[in-house]
Protein backbone atom coordinates (compact mmCIF):
# COMPACT_ATOMS: atom_id res chain seq x y z
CA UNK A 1 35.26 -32.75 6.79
CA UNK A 2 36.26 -35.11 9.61
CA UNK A 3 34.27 -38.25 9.99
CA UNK A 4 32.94 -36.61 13.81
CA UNK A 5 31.46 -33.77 12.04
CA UNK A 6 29.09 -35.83 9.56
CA UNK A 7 25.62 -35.34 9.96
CA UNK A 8 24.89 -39.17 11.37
CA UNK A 9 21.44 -38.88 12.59
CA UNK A 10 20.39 -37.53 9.31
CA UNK A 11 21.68 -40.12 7.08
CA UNK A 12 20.42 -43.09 9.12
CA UNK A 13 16.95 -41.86 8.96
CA UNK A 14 16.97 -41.43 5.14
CA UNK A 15 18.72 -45.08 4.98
CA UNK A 16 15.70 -45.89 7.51
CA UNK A 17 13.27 -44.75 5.01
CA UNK A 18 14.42 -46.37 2.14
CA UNK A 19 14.88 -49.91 4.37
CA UNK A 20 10.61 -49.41 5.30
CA UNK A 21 9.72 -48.45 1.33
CA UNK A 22 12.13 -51.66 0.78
CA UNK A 23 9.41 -54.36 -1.26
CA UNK A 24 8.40 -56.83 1.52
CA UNK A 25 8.57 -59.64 -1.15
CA UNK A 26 12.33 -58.86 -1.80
CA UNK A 27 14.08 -62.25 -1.22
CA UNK A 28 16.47 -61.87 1.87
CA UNK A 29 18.41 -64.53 3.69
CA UNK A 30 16.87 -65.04 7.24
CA UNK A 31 19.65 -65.59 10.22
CA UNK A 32 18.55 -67.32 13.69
CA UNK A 33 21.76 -67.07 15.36
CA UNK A 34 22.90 -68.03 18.98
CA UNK A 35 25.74 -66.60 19.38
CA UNK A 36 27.82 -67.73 22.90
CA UNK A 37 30.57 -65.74 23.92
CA UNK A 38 34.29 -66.09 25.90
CA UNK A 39 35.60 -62.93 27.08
CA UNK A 40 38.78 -64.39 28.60
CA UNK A 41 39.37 -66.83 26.07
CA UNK A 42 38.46 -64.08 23.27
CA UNK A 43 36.44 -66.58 21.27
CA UNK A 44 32.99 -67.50 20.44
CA UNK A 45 30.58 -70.37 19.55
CA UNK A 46 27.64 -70.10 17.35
CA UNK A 47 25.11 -72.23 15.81
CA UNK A 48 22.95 -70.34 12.78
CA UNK A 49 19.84 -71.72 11.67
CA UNK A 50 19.49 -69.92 8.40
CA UNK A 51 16.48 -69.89 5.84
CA UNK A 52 18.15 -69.59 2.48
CA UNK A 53 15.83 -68.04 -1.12
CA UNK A 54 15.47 -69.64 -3.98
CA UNK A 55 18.21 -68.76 -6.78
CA UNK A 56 21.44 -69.27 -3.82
CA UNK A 57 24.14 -71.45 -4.60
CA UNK A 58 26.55 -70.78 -1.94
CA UNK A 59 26.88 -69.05 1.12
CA UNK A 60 30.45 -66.82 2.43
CA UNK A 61 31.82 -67.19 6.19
CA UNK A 62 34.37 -65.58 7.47
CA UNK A 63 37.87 -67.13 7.21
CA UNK A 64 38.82 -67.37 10.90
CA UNK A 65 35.96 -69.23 11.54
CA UNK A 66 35.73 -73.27 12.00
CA UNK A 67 32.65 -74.77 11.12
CA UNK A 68 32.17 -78.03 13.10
CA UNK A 69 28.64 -79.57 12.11
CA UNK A 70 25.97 -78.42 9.08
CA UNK A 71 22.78 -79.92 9.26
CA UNK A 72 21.13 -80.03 5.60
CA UNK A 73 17.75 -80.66 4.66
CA UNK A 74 19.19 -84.49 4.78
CA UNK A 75 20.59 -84.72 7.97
CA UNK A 76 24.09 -83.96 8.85
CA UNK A 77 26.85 -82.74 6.10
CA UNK A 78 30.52 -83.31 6.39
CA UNK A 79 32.21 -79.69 6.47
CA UNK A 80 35.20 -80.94 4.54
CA UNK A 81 32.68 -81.74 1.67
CA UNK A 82 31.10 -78.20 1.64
CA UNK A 83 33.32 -75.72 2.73
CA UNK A 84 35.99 -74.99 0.99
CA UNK A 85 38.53 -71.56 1.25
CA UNK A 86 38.32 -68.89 -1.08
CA UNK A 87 39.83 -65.59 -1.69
CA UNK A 88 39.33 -62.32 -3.82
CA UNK A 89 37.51 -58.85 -3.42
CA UNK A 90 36.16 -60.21 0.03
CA UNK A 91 39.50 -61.25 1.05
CA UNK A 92 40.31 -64.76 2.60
CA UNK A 93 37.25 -66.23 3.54
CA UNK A 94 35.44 -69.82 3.47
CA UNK A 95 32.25 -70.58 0.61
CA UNK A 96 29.48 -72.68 1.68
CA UNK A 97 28.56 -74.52 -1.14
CA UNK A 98 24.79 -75.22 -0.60
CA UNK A 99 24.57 -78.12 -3.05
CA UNK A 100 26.89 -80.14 -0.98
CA UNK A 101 24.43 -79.44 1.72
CA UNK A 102 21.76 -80.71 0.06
CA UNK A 103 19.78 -77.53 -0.69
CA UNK A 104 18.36 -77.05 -4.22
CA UNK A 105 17.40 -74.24 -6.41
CA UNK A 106 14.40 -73.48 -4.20
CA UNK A 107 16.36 -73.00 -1.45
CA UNK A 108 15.43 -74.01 2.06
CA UNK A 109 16.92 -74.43 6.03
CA UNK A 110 20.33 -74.73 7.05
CA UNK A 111 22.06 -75.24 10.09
CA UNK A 112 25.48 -73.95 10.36
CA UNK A 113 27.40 -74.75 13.77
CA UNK A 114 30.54 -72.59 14.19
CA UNK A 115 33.05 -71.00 16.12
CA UNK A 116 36.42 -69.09 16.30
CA UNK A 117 38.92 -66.73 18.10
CA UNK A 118 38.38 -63.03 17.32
CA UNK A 119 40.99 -60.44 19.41
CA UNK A 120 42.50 -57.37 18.02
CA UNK A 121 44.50 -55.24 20.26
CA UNK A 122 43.09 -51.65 20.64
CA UNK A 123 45.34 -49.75 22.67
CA UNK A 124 47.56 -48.36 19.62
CA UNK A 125 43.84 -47.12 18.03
CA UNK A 126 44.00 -43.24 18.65
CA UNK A 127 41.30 -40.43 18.41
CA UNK A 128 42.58 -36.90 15.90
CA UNK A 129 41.10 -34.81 14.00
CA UNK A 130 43.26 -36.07 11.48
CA UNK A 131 42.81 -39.72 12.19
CA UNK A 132 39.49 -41.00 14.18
CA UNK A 133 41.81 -44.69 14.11
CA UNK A 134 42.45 -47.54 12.78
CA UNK A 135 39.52 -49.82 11.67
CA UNK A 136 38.87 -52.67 13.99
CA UNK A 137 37.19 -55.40 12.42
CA UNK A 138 36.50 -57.60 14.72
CA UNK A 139 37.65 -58.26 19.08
CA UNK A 140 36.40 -59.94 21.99
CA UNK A 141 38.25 -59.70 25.35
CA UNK A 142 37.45 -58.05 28.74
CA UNK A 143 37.37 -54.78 28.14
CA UNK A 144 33.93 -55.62 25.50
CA UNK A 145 33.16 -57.11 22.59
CA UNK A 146 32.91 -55.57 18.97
CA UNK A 147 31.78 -57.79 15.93
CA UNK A 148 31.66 -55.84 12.52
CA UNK A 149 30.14 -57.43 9.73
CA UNK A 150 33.51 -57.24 7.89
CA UNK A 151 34.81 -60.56 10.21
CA UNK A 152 32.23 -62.64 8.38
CA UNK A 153 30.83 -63.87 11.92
CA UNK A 154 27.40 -64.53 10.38
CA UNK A 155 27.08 -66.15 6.91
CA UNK A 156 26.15 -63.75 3.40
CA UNK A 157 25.40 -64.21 0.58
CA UNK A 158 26.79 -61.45 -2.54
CA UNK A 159 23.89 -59.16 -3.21
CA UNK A 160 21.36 -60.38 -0.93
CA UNK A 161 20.10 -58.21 2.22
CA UNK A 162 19.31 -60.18 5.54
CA UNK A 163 17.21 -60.02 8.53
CA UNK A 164 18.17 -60.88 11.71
CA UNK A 165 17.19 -62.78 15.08
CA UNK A 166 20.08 -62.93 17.09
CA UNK A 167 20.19 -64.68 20.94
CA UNK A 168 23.43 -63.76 22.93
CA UNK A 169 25.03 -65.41 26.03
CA UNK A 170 27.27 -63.12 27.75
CA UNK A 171 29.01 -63.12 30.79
CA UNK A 172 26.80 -61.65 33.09
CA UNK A 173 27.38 -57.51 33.45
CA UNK A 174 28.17 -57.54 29.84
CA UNK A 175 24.95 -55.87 27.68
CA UNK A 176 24.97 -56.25 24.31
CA UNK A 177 23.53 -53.66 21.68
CA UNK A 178 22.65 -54.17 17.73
CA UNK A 179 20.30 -53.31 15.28
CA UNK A 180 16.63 -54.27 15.97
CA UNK A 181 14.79 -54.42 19.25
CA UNK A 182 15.45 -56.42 22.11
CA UNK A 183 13.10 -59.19 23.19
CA UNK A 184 14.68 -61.11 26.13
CA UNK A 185 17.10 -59.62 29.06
CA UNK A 186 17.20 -62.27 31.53
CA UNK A 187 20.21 -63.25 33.69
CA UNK A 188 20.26 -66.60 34.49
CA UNK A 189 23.42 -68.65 36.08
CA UNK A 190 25.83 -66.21 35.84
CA UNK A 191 25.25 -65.56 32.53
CA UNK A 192 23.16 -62.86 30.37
CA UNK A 193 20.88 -64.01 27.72
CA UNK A 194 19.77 -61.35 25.11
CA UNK A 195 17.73 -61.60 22.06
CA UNK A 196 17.71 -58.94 19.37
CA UNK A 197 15.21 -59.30 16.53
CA UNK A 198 16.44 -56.94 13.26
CA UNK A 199 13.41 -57.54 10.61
CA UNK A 200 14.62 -55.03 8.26
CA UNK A 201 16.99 -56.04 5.90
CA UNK A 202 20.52 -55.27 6.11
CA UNK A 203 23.31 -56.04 4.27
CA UNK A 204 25.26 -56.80 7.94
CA UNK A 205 25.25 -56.77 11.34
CA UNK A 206 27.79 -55.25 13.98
CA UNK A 207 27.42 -56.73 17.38
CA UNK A 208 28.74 -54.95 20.76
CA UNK A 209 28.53 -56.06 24.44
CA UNK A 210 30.75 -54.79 27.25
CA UNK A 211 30.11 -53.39 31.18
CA UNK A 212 27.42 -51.11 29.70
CA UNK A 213 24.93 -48.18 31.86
CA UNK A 214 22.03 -48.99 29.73
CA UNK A 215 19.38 -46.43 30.04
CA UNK A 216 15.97 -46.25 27.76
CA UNK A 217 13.34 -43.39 27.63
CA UNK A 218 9.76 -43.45 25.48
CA UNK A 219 9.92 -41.43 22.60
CA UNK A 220 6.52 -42.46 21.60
CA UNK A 221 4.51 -45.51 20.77
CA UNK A 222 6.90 -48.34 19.64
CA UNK A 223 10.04 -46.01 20.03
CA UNK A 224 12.37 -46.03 22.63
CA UNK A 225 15.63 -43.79 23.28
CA UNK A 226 18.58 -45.63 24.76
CA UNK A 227 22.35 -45.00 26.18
CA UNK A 228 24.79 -47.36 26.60
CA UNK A 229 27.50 -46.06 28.75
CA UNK A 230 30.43 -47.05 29.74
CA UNK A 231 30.35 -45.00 32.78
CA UNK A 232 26.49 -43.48 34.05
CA UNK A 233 27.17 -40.34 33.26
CA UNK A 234 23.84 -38.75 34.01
CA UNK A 235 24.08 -34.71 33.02
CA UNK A 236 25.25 -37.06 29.62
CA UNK A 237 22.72 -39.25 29.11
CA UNK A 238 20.26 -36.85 29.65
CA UNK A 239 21.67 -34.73 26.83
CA UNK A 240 21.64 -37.55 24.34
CA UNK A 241 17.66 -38.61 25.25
CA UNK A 242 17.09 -35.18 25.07
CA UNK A 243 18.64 -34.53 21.59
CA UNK A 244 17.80 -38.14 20.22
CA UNK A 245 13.96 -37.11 20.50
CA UNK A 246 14.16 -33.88 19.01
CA UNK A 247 16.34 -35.43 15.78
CA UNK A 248 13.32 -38.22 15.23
CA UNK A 249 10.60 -35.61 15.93
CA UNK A 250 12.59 -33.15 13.36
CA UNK A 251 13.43 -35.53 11.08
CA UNK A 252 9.82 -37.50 10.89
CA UNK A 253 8.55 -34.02 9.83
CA UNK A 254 11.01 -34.03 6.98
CA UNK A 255 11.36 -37.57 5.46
CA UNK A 256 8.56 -39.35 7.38
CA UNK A 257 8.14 -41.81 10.64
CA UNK A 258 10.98 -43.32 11.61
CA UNK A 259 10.94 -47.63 10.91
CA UNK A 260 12.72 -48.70 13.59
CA UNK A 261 12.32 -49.52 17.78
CA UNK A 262 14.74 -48.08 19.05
CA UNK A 263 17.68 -44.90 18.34
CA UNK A 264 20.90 -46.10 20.86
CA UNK A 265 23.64 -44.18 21.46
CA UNK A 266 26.64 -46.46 22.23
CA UNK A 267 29.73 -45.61 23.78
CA UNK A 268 32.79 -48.12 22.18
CA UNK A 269 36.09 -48.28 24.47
CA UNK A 270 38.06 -47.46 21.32
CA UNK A 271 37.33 -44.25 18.69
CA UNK A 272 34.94 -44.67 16.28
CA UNK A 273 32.58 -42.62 14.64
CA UNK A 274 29.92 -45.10 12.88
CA UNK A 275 26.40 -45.01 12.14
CA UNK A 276 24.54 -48.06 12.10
CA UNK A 277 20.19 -48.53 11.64
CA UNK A 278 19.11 -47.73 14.78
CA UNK A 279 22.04 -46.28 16.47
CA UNK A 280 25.29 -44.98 16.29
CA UNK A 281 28.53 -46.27 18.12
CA UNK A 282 30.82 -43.14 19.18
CA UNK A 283 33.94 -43.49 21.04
CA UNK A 284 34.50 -42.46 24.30
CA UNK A 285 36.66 -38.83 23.78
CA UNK A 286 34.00 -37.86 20.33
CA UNK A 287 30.80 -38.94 22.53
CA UNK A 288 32.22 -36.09 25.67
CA UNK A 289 32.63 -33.38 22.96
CA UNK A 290 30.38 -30.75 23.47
CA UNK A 291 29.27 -30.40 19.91
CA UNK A 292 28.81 -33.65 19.08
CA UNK A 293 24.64 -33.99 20.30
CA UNK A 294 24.17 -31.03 18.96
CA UNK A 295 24.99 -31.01 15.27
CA UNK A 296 26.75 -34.48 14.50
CA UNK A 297 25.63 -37.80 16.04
């Protein structure tokens, strides 16, 4: 079976159900992230205000990244002091080592400030049956912006789920999508700021923005159904709202109501076939075939 012809919908609502049944006392790292972005230098700046649990010891960061300023429960830490690199089954990456930073075993706030260059060319990615292309972990550039969890942008911690507040400053015509609902859309000197707020925990976050049609239709109280299109397509977008309500309304009669704002489905400028909590990101040539809303997305 090709990854275009799995049953998408489906499985995030079952991983939706099990994320609401999730124990609301679970311990889970909280992320307040501004997150400033460069298109045309492909780079981006980002301070994280993070609330760590009890039991912690050290935080994970991507390896690309350069942190420039921590602000401990003390006052200000010297990176060199805490961060350190590290390799193994994540790969090359940095460790944050939280007692350098002054937090104890009952955890507490930290401040990381951080930024770093992120492009991967796309053009050589291409769309089979055979092959739906080559992973892309992580790009930002004109043509949009795609952060996977995999490039370590935002902090983790091994075996510990997260929640998410994330405010984005984009250059203005360039919407951004993740998990969670959005809270802010206000353009404001050339610039769009965007806050998405993700309160169920996740063990990562993929961020998007790029010259997106966004669209959004009522499903019912508290839900909303939204496109984001890289061209408005209309006879398209209706077909999606049209056969995003009837999934939650067939699914909610199977497994129960579904947890989350919003369902999105994203267009991404190169082929991919992903399904994330609260929408799926499709590329261009899989999101135009004429099976796809019907039996896979």
């Amino acid at each position: 079976m090709t990854a275009f012809q799995r049953p998408l919908l489906l499985f995030l609502l079952l991983g939706a159900v099990t994320s609401a049944l999730a124990a609301p006392e679970t311990a889970v790292l909280e992320h307040q992230a501004r997150l400033r972005l460069d298109t045309g230098a492909h780079s981006a700046r980002i301070v994280d205000s993070l609330r760590v649990p009890a039991g912690v010891d050290s935080l994970r960061l991507g390896a690309g990244l350069t942190v420039t300023a921590i602000h401990g429960p003390a006052g200000m830490v010297d990176p060199a002091a805490a961060v350190r690199a590290a390799a193994g089954e994540h790969g090359p990456h940095q460790v944050i080592d939280l007692g350098a930073c002054g937090l104890g075993a009952d955890g507490g706030a930290l401040e990381l400030h951080y930024q770093g260059t992120f492009f991967e060319p796309v053009g050589d990615v291409v769309f089979s049956r055979e092959n739906v292309g080559r992973e892309i972990t992580a790009t930002i550039g004109e043509e949009g912006v795609y952060l996977s969890s995999a490039a370590g942008w935002l902090a983790w911690a091994d075996d510990l789920m997260a929640i998410h507040d994330i405010q984005a400053d984009t250059p203005a015509g360039f919407e951004s999508v993740t998990q969670g609902r959005r809270t802010r859309h206000e353009e404001k000197g050339g610039r769009l700021h965007t806050r998405w707020v993700a309160d169920h925990p996740a063990d990562g976050l993929n961020f998007l923005a790029a010259r997106y049609h966004v669209h959004e239709e009522p499903v019912r109280d508290g839900i909303v159904s939204q496109t984001f299109f890289l061209e408005d397509d209309a006879r398209l977008r209706a077909t999606y709202m049209e056969r995003t309500k009837a999934y939650i309304a067939m699914y909610e009669e199977m497994i129960g109501p579904y947890p989350y704002a919003k369902f999105a489905t994203v267009e991404n400028w190169f082929p991919t076939g992903y399904g994330m909590p609260g929408y799926t990101l499709l590329g261009s040539q899989v999101l135009r075939l004429p099976f796809i809303p019907y039996t896979s997305f």
